[in-house]
Protein backbone atom coordinates (compact mmCIF):
# COMPACT_ATOMS: atom_id res chain seq x y z
CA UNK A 1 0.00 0.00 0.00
CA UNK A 2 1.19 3.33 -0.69
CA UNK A 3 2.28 4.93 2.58
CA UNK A 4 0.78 9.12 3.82
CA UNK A 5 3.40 11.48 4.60
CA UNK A 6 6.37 11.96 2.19
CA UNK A 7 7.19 14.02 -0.94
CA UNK A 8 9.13 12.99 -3.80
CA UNK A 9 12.50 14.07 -4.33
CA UNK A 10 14.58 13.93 -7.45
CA UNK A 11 16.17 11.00 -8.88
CA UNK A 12 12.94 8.90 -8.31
CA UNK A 13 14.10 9.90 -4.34
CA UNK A 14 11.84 9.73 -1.56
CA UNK A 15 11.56 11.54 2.35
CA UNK A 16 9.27 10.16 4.58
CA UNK A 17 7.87 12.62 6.59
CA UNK A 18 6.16 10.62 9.21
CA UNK A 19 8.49 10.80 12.03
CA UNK A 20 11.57 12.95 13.05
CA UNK A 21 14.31 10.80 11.22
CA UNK A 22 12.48 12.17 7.46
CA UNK A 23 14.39 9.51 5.78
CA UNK A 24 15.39 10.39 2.07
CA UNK A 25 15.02 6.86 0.84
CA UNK A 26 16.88 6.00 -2.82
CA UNK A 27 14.83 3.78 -5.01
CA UNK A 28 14.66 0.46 -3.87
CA UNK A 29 15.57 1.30 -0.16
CA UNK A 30 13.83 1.03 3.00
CA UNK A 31 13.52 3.68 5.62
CA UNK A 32 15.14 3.21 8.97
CA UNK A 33 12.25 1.61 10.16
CA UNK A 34 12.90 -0.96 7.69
CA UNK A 35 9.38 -1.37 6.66
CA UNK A 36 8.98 2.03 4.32
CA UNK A 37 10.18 1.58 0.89
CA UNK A 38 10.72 3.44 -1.80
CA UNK A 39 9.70 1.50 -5.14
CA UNK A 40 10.84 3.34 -8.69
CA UNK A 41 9.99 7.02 -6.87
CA UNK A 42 6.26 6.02 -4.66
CA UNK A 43 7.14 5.46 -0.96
CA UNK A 44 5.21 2.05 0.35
CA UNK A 45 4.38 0.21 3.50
CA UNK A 46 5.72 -3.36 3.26
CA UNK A 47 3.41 -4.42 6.55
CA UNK A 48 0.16 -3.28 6.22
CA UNK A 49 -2.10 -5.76 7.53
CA UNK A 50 0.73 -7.84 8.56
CA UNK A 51 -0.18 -9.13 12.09
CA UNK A 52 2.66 -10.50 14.22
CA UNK A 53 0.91 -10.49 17.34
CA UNK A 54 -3.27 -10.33 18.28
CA UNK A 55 -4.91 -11.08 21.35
CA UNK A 56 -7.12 -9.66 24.07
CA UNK A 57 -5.28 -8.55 27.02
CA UNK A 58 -6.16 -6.37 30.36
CA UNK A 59 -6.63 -2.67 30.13
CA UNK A 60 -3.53 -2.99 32.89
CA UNK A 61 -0.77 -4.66 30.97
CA UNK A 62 -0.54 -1.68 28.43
CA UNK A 63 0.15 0.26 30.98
CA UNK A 64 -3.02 2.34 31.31
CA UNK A 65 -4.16 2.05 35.13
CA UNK A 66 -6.79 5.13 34.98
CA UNK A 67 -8.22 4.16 31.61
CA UNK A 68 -11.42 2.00 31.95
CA UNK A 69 -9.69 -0.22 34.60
CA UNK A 70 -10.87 -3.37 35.10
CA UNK A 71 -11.72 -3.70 30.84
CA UNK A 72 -9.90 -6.18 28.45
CA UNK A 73 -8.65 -4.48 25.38
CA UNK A 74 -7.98 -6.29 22.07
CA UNK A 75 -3.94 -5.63 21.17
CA UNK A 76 -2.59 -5.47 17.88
CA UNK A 77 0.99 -5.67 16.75
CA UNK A 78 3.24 -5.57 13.78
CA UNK A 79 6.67 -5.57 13.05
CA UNK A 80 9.09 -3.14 12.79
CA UNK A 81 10.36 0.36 14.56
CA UNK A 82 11.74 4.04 14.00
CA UNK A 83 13.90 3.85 17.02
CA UNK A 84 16.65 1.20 17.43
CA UNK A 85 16.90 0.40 21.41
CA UNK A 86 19.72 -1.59 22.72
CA UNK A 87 17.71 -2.69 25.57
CA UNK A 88 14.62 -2.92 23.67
CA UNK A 89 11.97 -5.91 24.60
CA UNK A 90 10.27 -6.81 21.79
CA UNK A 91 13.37 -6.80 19.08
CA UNK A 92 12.46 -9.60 17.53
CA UNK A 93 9.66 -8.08 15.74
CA UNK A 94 10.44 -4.60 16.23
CA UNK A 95 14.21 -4.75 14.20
CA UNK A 96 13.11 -6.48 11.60
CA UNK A 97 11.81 -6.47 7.54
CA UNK A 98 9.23 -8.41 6.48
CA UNK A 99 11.51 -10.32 4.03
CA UNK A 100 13.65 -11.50 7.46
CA UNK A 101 11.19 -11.89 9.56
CA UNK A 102 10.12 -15.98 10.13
CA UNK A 103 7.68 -16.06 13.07
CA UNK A 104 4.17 -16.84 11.88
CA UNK A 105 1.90 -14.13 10.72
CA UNK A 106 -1.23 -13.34 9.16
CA UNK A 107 -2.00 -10.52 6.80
CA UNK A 108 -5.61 -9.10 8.15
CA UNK A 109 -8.05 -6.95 6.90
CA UNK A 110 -8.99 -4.22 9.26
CA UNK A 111 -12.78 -5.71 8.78
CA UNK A 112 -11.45 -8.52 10.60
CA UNK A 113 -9.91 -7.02 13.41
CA UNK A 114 -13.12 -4.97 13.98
CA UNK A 115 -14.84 -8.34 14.05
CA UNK A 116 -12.94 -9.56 16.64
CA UNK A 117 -12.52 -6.95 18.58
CA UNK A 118 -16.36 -6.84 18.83
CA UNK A 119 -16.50 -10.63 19.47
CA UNK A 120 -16.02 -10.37 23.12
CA UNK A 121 -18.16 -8.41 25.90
CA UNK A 122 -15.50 -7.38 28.55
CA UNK A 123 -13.35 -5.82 25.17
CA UNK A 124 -13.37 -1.90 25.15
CA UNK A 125 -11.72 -1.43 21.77
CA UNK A 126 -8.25 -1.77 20.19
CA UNK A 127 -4.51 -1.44 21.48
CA UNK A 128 -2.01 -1.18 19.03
CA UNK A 129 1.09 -2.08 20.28
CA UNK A 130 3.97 -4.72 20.97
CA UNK A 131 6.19 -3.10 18.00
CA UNK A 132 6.18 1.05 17.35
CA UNK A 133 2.69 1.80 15.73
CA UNK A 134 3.40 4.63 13.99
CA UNK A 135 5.19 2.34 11.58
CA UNK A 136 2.31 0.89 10.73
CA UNK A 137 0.28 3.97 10.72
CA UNK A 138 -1.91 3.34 7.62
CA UNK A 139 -3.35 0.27 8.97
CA UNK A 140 -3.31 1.42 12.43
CA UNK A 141 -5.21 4.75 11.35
CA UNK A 142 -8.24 2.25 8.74
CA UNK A 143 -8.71 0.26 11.78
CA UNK A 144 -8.82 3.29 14.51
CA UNK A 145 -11.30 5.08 12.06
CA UNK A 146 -13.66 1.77 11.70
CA UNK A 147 -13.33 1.26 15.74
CA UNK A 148 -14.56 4.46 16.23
CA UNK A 149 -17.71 4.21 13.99
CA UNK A 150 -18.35 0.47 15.76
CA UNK A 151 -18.40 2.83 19.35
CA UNK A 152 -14.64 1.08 20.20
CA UNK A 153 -11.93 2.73 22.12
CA UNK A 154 -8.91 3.46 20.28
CA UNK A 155 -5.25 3.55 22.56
CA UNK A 156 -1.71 3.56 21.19
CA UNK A 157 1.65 2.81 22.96
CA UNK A 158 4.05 4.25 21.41
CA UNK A 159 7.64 5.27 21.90
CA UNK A 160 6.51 9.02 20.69
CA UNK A 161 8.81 9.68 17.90
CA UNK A 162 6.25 10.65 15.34
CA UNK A 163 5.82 13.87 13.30
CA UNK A 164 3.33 16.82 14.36
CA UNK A 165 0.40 16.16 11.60
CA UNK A 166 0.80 12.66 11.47
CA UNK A 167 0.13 12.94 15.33
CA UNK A 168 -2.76 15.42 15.12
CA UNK A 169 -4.75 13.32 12.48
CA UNK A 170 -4.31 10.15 15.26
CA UNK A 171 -5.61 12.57 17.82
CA UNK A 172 -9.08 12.98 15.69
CA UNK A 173 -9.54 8.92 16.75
CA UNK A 174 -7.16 7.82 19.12
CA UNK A 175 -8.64 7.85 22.91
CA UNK A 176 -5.39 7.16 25.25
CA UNK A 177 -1.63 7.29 24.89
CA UNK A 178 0.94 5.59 26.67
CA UNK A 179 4.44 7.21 26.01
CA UNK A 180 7.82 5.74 26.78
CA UNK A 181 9.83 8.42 27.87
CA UNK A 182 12.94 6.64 28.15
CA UNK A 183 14.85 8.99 29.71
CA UNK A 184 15.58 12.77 30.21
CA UNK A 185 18.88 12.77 28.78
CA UNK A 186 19.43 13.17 24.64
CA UNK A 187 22.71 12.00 24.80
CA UNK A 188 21.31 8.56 26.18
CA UNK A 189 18.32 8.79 22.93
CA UNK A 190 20.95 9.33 20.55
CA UNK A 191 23.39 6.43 21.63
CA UNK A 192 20.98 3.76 23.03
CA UNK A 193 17.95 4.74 20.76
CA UNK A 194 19.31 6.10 17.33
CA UNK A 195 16.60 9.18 18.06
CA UNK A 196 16.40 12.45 19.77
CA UNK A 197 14.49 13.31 23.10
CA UNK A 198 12.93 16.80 22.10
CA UNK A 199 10.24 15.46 19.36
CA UNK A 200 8.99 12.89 22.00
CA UNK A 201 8.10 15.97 24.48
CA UNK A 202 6.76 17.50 22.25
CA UNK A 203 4.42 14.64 21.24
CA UNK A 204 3.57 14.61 25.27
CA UNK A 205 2.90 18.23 25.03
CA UNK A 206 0.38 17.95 21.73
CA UNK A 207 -1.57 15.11 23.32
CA UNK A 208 -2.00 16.78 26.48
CA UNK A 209 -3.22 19.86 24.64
CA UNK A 210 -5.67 17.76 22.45
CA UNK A 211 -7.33 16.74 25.75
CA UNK A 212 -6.69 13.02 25.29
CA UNK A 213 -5.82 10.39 27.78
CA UNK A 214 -2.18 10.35 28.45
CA UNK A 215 -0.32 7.93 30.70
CA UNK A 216 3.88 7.63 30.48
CA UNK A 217 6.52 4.88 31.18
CA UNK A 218 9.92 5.29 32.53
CA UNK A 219 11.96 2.34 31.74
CA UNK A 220 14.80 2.73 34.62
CA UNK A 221 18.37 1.14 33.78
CA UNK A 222 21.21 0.97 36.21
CA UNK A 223 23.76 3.21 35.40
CA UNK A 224 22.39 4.84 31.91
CA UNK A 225 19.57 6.72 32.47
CA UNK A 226 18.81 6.39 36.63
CA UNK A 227 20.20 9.58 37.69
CA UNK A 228 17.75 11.07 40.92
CA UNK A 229 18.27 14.62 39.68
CA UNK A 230 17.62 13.95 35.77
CA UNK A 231 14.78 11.52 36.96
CA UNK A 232 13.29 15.03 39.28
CA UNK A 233 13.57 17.21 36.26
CA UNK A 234 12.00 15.09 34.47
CA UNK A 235 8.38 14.43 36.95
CA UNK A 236 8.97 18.10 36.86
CA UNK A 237 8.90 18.82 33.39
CA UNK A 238 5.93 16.47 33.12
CA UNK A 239 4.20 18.18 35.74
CA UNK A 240 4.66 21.70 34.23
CA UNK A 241 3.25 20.40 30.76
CA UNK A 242 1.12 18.19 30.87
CA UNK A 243 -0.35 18.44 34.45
CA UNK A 244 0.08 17.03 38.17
CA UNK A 245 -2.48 14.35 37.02
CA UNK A 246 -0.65 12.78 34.45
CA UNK A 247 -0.15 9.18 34.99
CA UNK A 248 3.58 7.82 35.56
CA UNK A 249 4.50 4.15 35.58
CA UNK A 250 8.32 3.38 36.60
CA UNK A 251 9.12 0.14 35.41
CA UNK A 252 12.06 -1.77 36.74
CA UNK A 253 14.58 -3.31 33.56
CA UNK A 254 15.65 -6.48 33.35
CA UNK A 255 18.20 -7.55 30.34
CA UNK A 256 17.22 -8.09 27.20
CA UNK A 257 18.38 -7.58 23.03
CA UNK A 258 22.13 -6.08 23.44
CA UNK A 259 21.80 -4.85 26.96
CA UNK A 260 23.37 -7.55 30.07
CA UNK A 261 23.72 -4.91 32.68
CA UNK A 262 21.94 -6.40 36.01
CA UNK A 263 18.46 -5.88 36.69
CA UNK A 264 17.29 -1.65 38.30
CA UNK A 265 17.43 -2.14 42.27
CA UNK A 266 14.66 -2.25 43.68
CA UNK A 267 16.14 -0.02 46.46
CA UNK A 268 16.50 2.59 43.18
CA UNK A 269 12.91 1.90 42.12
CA UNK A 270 11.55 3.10 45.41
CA UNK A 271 14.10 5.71 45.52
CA UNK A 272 12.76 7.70 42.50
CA UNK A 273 9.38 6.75 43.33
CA UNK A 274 9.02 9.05 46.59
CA UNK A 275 10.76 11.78 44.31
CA UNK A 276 8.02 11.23 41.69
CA UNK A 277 5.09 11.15 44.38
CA UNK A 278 6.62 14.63 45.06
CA UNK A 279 5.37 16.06 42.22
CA UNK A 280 2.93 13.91 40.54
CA UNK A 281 -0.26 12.93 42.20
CA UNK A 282 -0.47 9.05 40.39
CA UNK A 283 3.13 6.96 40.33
CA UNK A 284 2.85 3.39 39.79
CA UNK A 285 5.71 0.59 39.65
CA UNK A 286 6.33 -1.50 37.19
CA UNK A 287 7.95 -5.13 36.34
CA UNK A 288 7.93 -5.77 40.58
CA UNK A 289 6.35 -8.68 42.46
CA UNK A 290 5.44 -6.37 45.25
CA UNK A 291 2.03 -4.99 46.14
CA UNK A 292 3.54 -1.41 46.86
CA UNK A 293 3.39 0.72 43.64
CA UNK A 294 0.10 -0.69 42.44
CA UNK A 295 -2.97 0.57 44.10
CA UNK A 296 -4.65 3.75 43.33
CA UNK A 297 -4.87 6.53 46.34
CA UNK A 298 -7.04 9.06 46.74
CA UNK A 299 -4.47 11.89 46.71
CA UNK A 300 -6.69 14.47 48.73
CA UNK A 301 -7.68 12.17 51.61
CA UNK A 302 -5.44 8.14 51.15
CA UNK A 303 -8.79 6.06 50.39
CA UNK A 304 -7.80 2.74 48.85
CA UNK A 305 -9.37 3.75 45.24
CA UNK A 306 -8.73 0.84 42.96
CA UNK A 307 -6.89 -2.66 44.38
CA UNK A 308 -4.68 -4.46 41.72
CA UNK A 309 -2.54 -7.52 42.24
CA UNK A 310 -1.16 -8.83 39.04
CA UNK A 311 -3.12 -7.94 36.61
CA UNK A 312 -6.58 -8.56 38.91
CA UNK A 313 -7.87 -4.99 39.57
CA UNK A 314 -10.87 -4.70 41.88
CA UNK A 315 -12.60 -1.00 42.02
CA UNK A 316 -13.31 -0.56 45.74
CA UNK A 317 -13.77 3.39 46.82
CA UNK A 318 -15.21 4.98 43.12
CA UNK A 319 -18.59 6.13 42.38
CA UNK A 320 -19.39 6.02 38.40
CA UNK A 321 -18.62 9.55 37.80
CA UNK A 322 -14.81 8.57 39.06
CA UNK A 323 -15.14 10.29 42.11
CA UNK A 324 -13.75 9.13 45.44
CA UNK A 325 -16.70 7.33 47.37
CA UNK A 326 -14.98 8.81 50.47
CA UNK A 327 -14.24 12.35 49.91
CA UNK A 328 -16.11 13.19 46.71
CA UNK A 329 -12.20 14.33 44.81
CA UNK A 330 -12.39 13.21 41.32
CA UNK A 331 -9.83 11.03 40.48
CA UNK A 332 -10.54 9.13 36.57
CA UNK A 333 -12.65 10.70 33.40
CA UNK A 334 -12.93 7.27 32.15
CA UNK A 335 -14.67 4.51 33.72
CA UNK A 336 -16.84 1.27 32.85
């Protein structure tokens, strides 16, 4: 399928213009993503429809604790990426082409993902997810458009390295965001990522300021990006633009792709949590075994709001306006 966002260049050349990179791609060449290609001067998207991974999983595993919690949500992945993490989780379908990659997959149509998101009760809509989605941003946006007609909920996780109007025309469908902000630190995005830190705050800032629902994940490793005094200007910056409310989850690394460094502390991972409960009113902890870090608070008077262990979440002081049962403070816009 032809891919949105690029011009054409001379010599049958080619630059994307869907994220920051703007790849000028020479005939026959892929983007860095390695799933844009330019073919004889037309720029096309070698994994539309291709899905690597589909299932229904809880609202919770995303992470998106204040959006609909309790809810299953139907995730949808592809392959490839924009960024190129050392550390990152999921390489085996996120660096990758289509022509290398072995695992099975199905091409869908997004009829068929519509169908099955609708197929089950508990299912709010559709997550897409596991690799980058904004590299598969046609298919991502046909599906997000039908979801919405069918009354679905539409979230993205995304590493937030995606161009200003490719952004906005997501924001006329998409319903919640959750943003790895992988650290504070450009010199860490350019050597560990292959990207820059500035366009990914300002994709926080844009989906604040289009109102929708915007959670973020700090992936803390040892030594790289784990700093107390980057990790406080950064809850700061967050709190200054895009509010107090805004929804942090510190998650806790463990080794994977090129990275063997040992697993964050857990001693660190409570360390930066009291600094981000300075300044944001919901921090949550991620990749731990312990209780601590998972519930939701009241921040205005401590009422146990929403209980989670696992991914089990029981609602037990919340009204259905998302108020606290206790003291009346609102605490979530979106609820079941």
């Amino acid at each position: 399928m032809e891919a949105l966002f690029y011009i054409k260049l001379e010599d049958k050349k080619v630059k994307c213009r869907l994220c920051p990179h703007e790849c000028e791609i020479s005939n026959g060449k892929f983007g860095i993503c390695k799933v844009r290609i330019n073919k004889n001067g037309e720029l096309f998207t070698e994994n539309y429809g291709l899905v690597s991974s589909v299932g229904f999983d809880p609202i919770e595993k995303k992470p998106l604790y204040h959006f609909y919690p309790g809810s299953e949500i139907l995730s949808v992945g592809s392959i490839g990426c924009n960024l190129q993490c050392d550390f990152c989780q999921n390489w085996q379908i996120s660096q990758i082409s289509e022509t290398d990659f072995k695992r099975e997959s199905k091409r869908y149509r997004n009829s068929e993902i519509i169908e099955l998101a609708l197929s089950k009760e508990n299912n709010i809509g559709i997550a897409y997810t596991y690799n980058e989605p904004t590299v598969f941003f046609e298919f991502m946006l046909e599906m997000a458009i039908s979801a919405k007609e069918k009354g679905l909920k539409n979230v993205m996780v995304t590493n937030g390295f995606i161009n200003k109007d490719p952004l906005n025309k997501l924001n006329q469908f998409i319903d919640a965001y959750n943003v790895d902000l992988k650290a504070f630190i450009d010199d860490f995005y350019i050597k560990y990522t292959k990207s820059q830190l500035e366009p990914v705050k300002e994709t926080l800032i844009n989906i604040s300021n289009a109102g929708k629902h915007l959670e973020i994940t700090n992936l803390v490793i040892p030594g790289l990006n784990d700093s107390p005094e980057k990790f406080e200007e950064m809850v700061k910056w967050i709190k200054e633009n895009t509010g107090e409310k805004t929804v942090l989850h510190i998650s806790r690394y463990f080794p994977s792709y090129k990275f063997k460094e040992e697993p964050t502390s857990v001693e660190k991972i409570f360390k930066l949590y009291e600094i981000a409960k300075k300044h944001l009113k919901y921090v949550y902890l991620g990749n731990l075994m312990l209780s601590e870090g998972s519930n939701t608070y009241c921040p205005e008077c401590n009422e146990l709001i929403i209980e989670r262990s696992g991914y089990n979440t029981r609602l037990v002081a919340l009204n259905k306006q998302g108020d606290c049962s206790s003291c009346g403070n609102h605490i979530l816009e979106h609820i079941k």
